[in-house]
N, C-alpha and C. Protein backbone atom coordinates (compact mmCIF):
# COMPACT_ATOMS: atom_id res chain seq x y z
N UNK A 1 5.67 -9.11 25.82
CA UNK A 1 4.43 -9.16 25.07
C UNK A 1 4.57 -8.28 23.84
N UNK A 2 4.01 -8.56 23.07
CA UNK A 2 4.31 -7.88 21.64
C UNK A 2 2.61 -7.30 21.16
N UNK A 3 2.63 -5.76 21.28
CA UNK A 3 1.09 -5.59 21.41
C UNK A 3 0.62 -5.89 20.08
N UNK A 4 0.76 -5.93 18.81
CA UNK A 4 0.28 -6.43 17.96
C UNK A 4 -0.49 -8.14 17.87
N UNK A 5 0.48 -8.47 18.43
CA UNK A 5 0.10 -9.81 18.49
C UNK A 5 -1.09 -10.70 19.49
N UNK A 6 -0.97 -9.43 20.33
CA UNK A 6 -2.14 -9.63 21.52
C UNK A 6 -3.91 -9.23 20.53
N UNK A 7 -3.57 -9.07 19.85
CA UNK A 7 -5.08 -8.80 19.26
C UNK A 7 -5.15 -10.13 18.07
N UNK A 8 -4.04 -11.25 18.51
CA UNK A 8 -4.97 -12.36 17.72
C UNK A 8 -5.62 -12.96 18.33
N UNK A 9 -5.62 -12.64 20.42
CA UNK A 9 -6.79 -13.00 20.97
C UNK A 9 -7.95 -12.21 21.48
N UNK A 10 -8.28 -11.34 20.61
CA UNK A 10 -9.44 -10.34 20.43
C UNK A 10 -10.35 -11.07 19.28
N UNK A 11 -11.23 -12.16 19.77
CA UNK A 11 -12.60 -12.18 18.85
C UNK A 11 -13.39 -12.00 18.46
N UNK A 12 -14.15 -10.73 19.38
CA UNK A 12 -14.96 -10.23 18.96
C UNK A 12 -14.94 -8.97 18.62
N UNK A 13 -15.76 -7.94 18.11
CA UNK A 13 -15.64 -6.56 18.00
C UNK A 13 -16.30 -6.16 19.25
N UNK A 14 -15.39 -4.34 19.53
CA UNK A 14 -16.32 -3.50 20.59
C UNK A 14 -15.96 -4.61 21.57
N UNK A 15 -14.76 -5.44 21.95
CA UNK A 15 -14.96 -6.04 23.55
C UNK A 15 -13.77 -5.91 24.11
N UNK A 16 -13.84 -4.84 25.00
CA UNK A 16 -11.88 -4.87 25.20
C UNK A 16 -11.49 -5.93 26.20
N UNK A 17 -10.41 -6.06 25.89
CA UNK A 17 -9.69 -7.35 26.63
C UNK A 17 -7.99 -6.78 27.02
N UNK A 18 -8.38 -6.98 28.43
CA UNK A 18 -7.25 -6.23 29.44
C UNK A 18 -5.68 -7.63 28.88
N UNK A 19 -4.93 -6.45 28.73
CA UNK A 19 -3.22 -6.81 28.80
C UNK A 19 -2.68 -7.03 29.53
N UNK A 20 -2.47 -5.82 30.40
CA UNK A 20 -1.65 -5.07 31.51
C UNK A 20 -2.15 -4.62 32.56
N UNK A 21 -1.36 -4.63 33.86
CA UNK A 21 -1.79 -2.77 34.12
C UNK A 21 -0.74 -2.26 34.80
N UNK A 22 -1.29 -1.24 34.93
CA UNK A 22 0.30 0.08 36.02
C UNK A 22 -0.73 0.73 36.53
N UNK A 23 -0.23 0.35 38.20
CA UNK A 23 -1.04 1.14 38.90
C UNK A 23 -1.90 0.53 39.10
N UNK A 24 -2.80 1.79 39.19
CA UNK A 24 -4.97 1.80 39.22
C UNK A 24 -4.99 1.79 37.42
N UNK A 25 -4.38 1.89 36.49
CA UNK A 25 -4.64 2.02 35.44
C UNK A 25 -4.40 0.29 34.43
N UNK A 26 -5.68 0.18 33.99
CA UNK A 26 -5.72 -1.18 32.71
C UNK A 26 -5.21 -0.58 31.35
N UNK A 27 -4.14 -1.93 30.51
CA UNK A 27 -4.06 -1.63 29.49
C UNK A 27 -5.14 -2.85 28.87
N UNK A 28 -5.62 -1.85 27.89
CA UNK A 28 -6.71 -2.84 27.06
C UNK A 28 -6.55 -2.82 25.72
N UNK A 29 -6.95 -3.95 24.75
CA UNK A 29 -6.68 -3.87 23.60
C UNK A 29 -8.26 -4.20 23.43
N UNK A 30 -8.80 -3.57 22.02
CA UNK A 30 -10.09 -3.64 21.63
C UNK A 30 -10.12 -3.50 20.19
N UNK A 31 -11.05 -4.58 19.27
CA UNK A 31 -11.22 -4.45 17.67
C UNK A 31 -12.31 -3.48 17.37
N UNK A 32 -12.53 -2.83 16.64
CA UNK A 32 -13.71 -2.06 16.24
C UNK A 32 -13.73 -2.11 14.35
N UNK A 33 -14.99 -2.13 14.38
CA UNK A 33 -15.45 -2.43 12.84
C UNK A 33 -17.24 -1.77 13.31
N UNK A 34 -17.32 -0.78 12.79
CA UNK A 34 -18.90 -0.31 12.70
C UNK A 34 -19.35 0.61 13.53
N UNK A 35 -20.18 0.88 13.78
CA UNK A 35 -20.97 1.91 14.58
C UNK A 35 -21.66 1.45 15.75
N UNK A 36 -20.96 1.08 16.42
CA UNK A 36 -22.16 0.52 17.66
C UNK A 36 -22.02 0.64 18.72
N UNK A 37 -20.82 1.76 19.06
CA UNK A 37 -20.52 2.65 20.57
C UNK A 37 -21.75 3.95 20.85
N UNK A 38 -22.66 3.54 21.77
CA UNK A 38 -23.18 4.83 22.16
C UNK A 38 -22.44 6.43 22.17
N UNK A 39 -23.02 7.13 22.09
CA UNK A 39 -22.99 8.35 23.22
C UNK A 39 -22.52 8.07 24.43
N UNK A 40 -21.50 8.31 25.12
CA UNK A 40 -20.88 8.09 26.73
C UNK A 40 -20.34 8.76 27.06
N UNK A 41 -20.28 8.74 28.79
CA UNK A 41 -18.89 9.57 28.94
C UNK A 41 -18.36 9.33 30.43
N UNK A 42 -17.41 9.32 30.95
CA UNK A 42 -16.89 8.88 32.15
C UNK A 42 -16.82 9.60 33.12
N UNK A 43 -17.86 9.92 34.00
CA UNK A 43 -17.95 10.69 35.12
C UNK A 43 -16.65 11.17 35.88
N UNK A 44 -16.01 10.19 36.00
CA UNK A 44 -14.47 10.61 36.84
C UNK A 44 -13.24 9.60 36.14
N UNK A 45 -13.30 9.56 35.40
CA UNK A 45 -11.55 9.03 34.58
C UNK A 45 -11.36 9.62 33.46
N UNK A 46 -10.29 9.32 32.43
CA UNK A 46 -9.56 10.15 31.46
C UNK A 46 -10.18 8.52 30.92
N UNK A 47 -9.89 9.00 29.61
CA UNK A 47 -9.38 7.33 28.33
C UNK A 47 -8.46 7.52 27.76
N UNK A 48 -7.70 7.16 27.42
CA UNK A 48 -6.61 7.02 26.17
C UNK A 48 -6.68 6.16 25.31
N UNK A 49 -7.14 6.51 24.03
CA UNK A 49 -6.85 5.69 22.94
C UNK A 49 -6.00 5.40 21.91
N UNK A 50 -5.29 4.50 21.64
CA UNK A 50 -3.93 4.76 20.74
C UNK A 50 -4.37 3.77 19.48
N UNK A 51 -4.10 4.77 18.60
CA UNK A 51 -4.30 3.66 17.21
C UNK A 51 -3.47 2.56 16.79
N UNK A 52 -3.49 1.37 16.95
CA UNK A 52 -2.20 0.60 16.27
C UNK A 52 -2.58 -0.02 15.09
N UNK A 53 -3.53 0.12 14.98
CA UNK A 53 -3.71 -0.35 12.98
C UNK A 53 -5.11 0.17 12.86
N UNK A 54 -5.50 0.72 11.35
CA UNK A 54 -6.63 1.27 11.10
C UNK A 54 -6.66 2.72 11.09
N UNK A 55 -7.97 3.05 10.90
CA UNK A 55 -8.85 4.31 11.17
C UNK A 55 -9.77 3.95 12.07
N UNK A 56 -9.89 5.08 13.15
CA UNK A 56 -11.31 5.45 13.75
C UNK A 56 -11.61 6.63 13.87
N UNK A 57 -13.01 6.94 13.75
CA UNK A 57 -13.37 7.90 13.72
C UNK A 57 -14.05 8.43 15.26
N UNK A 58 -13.58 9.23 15.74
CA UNK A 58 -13.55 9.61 17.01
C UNK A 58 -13.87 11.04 17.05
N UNK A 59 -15.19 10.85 17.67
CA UNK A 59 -16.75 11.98 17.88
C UNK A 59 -16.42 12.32 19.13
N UNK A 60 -16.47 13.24 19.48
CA UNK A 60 -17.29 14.20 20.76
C UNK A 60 -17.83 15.54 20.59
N UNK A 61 -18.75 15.00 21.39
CA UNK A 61 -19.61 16.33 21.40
C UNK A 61 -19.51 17.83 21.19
N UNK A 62 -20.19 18.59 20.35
CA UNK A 62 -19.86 19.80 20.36
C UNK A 62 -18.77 19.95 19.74
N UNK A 63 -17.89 19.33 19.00
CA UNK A 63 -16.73 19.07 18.53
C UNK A 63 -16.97 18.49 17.29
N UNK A 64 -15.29 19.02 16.12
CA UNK A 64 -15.65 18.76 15.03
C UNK A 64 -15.27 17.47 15.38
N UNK A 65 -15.54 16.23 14.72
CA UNK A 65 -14.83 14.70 14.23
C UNK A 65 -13.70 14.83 13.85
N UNK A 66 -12.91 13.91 14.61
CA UNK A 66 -11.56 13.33 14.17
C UNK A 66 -11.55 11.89 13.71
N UNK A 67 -10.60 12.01 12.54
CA UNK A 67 -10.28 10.52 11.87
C UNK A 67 -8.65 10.28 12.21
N UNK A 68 -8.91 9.35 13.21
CA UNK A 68 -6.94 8.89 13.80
C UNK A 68 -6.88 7.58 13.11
N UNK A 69 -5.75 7.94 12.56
CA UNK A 69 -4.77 6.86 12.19
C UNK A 69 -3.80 6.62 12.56
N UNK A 70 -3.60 5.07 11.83
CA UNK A 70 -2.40 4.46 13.05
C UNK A 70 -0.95 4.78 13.55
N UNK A 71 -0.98 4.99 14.78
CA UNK A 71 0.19 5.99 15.62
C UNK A 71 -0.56 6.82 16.14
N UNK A 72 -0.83 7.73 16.12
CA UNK A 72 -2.36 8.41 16.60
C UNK A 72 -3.02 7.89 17.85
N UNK A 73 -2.94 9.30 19.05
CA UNK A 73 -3.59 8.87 20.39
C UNK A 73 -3.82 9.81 20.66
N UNK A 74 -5.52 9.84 21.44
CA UNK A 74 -6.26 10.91 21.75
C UNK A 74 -6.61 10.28 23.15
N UNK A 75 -6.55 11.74 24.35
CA UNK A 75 -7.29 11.45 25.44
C UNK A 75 -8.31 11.92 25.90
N UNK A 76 -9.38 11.19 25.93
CA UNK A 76 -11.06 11.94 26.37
C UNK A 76 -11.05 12.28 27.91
N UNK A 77 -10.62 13.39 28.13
CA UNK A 77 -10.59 13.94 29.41
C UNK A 77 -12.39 13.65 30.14
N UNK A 78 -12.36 13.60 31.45
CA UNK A 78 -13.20 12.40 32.34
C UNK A 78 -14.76 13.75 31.82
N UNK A 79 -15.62 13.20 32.04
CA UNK A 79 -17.26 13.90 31.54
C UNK A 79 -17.21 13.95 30.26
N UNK A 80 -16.75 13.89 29.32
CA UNK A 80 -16.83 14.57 27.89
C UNK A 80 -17.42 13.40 27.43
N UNK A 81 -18.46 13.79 26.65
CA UNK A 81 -19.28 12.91 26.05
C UNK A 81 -18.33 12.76 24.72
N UNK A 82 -18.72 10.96 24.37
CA UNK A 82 -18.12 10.80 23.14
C UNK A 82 -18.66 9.49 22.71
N UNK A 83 -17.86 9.11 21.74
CA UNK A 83 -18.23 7.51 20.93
C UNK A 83 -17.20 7.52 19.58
N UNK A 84 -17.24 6.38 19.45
CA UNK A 84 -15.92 6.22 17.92
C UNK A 84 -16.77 5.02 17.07
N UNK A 85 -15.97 4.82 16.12
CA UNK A 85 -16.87 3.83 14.74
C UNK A 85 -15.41 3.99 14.20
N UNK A 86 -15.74 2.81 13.15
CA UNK A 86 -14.32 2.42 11.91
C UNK A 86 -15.32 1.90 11.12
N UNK A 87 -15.27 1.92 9.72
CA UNK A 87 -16.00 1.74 8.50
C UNK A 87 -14.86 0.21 8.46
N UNK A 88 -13.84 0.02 8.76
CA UNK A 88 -12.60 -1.27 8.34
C UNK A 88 -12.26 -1.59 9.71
N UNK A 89 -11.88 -2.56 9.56
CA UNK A 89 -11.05 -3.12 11.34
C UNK A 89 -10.18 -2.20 11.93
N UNK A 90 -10.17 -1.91 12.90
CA UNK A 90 -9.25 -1.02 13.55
C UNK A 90 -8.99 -1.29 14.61
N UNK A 91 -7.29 -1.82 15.23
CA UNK A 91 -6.91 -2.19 16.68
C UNK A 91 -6.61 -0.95 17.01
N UNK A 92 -7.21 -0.94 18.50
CA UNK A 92 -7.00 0.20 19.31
C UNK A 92 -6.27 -0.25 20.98
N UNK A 93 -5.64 0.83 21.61
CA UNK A 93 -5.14 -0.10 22.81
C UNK A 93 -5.78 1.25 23.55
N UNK A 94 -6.14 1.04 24.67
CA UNK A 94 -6.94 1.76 26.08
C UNK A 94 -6.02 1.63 27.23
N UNK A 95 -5.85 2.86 27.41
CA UNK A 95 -5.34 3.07 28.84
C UNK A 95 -6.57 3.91 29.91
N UNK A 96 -6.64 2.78 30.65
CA UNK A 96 -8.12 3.85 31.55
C UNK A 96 -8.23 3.17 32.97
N UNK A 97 -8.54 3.75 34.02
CA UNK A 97 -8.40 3.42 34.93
C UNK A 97 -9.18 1.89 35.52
N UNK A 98 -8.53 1.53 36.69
CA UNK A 98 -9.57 0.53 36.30
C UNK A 98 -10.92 -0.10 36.86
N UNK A 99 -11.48 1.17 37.57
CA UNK A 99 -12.65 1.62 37.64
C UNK A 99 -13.57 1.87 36.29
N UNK A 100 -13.22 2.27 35.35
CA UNK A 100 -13.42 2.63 34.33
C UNK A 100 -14.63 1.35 33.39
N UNK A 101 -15.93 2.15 33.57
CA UNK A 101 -17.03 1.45 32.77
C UNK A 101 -16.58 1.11 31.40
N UNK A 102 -17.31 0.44 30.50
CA UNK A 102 -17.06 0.36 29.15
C UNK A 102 -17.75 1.41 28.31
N UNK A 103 -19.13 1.56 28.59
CA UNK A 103 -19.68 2.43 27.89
C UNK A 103 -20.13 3.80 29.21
N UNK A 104 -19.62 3.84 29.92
CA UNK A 104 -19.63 4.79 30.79
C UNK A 104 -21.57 4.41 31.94
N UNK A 105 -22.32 5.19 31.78
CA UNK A 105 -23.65 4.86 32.04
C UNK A 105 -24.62 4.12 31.72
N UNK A 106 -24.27 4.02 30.14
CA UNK A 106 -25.06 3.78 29.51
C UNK A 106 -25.02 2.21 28.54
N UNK A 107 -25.86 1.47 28.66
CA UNK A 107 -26.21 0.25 29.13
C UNK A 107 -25.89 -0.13 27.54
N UNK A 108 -25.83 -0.52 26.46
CA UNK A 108 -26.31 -1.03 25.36
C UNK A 108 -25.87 -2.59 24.62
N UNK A 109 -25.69 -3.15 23.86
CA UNK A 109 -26.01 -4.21 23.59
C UNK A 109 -24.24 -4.68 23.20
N UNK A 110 -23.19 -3.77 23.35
CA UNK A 110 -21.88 -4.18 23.59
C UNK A 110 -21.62 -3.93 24.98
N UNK A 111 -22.42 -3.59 25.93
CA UNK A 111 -21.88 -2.76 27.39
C UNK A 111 -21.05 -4.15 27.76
N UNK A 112 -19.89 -4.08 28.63
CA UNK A 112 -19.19 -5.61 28.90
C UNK A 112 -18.62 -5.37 30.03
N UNK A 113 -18.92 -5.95 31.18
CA UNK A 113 -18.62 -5.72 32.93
C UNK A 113 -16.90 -5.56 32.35
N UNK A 114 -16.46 -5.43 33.38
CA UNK A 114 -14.73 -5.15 33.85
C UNK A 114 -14.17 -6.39 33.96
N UNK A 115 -14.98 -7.41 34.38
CA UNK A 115 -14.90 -8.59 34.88
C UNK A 115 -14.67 -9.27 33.63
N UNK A 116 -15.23 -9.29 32.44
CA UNK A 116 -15.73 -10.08 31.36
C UNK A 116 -14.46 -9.36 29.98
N UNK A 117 -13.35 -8.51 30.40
CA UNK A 117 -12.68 -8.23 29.83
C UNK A 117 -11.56 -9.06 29.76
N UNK A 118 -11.35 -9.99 31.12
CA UNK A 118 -9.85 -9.91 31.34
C UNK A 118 -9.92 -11.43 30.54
N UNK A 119 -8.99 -11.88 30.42
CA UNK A 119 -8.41 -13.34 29.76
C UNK A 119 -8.55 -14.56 30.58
């Protein structure tokens, strides 16, 4: 599989769509363009996000903002509230368990079952 190429079947924004996995752990690939990730945070898992094209801008709480670019991977250790946005398209790939909510608790108008990720 060639992960670049797996995001020419990513159509929508904010919807990740599972690759892989190892383990208990999903690989996911997800587009982002805009602001429309809540506030969240994952009661009991880690996230990993890896940049493969773009900028995102990646918030948590109490914390200054980070802007990752591509190559660039940050892991939101499990409770830490957070949320990300890209002003331009930005592929991102997710490593998270696969228990692992989308928006953690909190319900909003991208929230997308586990179920509704895979291919």
């Amino acid at each position: 599989m060639n992960l670049k190429e797996s995001f020419l079947q990513v159509e929508k924004y904010f919807w990740p769509r599972i690759i892989g996995e190892v383990n208990d752990q999903y690989i996911k690939v997800v587009k982002i363009k805009g602001q429309e990730v809540p506030w969240h945070q994952h009661e009991h898992e880690d996230e990993l996000f890896y940049i493969v094209e773009g900028e995102l801008l990646m918030e948590v709480e109490n914390q200054s903002q980070r802007i990752m670019q591509t190559g660039d991977f940050y892991v939101v250790k499990k409770g830490v509230v957070h949320r990300v946005s890209s002003t331009d398209e930005c592929f991102v790939m997710l490593i998270e368990t696969k228990t692992t909510r989308h928006t953690g608790n909190v319900e909003s108008a991208i929230t997308k079952s586990i179920e509704s990720q895979s291919y």
